[in-house]
PDB file of N, CA and C in Angstrom:
ATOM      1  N   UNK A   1       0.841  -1.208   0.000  1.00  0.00           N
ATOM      2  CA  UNK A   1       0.000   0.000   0.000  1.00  0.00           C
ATOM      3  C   UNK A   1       0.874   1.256   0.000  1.00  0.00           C
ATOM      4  N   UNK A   2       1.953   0.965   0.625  1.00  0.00           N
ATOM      5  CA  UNK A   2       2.448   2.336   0.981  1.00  0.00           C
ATOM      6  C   UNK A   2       3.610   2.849  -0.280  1.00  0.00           C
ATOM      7  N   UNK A   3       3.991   1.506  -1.374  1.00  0.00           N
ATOM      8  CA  UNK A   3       4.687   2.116  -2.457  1.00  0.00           C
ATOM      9  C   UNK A   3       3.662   2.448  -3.453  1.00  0.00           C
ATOM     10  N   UNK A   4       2.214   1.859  -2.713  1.00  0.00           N
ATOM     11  CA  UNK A   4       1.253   2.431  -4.318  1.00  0.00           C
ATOM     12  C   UNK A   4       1.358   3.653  -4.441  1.00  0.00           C
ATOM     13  N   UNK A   5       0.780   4.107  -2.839  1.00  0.00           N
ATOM     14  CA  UNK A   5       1.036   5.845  -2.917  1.00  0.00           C
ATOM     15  C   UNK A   5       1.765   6.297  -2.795  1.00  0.00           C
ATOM     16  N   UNK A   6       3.466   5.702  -2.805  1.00  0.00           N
ATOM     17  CA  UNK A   6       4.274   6.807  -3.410  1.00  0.00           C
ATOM     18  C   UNK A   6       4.418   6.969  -4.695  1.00  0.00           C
ATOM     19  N   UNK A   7       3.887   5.734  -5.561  1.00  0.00           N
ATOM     20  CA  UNK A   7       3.594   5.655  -7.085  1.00  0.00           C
ATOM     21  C   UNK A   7       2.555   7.126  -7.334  1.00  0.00           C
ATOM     22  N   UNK A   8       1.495   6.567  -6.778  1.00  0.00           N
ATOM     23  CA  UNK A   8       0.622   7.919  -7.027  1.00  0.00           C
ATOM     24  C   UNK A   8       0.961   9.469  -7.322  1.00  0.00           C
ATOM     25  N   UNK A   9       1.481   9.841  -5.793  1.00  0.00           N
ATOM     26  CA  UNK A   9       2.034  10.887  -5.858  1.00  0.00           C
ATOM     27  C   UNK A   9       3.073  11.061  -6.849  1.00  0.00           C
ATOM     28  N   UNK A  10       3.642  10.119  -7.420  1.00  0.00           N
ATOM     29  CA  UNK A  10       5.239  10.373  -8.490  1.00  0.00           C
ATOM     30  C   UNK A  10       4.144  10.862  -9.735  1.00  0.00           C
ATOM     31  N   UNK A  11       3.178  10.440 -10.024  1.00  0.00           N
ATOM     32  CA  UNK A  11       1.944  10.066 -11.418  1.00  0.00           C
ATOM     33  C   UNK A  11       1.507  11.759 -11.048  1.00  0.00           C
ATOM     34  N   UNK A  12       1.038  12.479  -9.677  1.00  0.00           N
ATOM     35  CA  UNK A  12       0.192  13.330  -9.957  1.00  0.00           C
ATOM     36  C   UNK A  12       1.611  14.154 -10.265  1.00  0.00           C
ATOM     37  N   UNK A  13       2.574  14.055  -9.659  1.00  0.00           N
ATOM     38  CA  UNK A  13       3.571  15.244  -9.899  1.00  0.00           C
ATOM     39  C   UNK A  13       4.192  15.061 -11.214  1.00  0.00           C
ATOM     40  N   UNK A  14       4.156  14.236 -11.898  1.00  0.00           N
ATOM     41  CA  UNK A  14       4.598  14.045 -13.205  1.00  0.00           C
ATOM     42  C   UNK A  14       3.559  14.733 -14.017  1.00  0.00           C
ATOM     43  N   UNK A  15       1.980  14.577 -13.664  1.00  0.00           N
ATOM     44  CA  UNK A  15       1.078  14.960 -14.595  1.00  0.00           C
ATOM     45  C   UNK A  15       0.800  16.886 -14.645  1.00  0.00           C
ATOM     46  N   UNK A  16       1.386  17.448 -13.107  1.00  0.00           N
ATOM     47  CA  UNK A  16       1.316  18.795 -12.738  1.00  0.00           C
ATOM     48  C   UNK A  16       2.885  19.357 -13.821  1.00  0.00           C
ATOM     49  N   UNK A  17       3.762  18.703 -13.302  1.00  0.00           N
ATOM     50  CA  UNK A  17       5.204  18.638 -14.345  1.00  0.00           C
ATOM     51  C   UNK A  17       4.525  19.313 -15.762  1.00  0.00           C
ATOM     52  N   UNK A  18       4.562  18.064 -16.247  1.00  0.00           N
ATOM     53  CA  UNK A  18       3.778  18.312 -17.791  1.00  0.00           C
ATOM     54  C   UNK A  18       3.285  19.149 -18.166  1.00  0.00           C
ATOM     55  N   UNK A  19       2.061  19.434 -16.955  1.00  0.00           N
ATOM     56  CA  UNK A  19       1.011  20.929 -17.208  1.00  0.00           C
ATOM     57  C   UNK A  19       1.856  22.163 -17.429  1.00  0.00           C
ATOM     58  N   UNK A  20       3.073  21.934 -16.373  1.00  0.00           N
ATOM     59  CA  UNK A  20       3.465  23.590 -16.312  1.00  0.00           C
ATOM     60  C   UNK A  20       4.416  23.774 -17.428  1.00  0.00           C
ATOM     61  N   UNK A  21       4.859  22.580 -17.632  1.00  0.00           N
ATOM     62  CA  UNK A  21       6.040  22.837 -19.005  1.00  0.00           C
ATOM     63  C   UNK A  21       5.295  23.331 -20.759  1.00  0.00           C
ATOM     64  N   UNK A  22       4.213  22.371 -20.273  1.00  0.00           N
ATOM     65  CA  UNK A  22       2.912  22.406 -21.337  1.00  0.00           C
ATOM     66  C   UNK A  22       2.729  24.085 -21.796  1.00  0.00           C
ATOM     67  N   UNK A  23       2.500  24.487 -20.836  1.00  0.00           N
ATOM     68  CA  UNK A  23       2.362  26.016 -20.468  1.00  0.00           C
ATOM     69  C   UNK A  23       3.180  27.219 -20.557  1.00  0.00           C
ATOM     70  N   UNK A  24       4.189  26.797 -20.071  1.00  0.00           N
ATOM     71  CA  UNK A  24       5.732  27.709 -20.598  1.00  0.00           C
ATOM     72  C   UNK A  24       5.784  27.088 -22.166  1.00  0.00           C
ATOM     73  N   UNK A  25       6.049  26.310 -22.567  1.00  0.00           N
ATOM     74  CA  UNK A  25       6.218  26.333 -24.101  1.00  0.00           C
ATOM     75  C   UNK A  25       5.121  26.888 -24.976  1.00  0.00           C
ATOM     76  N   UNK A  26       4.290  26.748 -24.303  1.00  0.00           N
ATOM     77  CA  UNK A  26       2.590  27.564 -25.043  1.00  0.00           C
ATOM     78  C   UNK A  26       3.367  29.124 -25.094  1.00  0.00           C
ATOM     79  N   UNK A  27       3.199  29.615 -23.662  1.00  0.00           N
ATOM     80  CA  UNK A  27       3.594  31.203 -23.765  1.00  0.00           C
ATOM     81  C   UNK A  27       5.062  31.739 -24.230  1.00  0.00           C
ATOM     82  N   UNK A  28       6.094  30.543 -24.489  1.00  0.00           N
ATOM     83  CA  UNK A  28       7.163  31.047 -24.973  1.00  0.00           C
ATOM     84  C   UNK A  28       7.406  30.641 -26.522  1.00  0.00           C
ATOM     85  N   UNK A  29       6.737  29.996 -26.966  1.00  0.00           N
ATOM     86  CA  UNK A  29       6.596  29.426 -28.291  1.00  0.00           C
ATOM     87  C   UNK A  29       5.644  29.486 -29.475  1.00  0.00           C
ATOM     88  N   UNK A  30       4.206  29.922 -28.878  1.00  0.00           N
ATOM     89  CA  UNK A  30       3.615  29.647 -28.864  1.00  0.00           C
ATOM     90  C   UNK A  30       2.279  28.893 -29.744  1.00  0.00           C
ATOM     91  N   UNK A  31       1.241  28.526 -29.657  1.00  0.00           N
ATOM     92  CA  UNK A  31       0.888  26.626 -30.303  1.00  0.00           C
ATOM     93  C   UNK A  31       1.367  26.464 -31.185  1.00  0.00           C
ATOM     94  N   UNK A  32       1.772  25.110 -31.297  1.00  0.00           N
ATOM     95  CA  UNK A  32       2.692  24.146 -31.832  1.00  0.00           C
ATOM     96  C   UNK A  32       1.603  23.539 -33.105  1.00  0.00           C
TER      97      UNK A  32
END
């Protein structure tokens, strides 16, 4: 149980990751 949710948490911070990079390349590039 307790490596699921450190799996979890690695998944939401990978998916917040993404968002914000998602986001800086939008406003520094912008759509692709």
């Amino acid at each position: 149980m307790r490596t699921k949710n450190i799996l979890e948490c690695e998944h939401i911070n990978v998916r917040l990751f993404n968002q914000k990079t998602g986001q800086w390349f939008k406003s520094n590039y912008g759509p692709t």
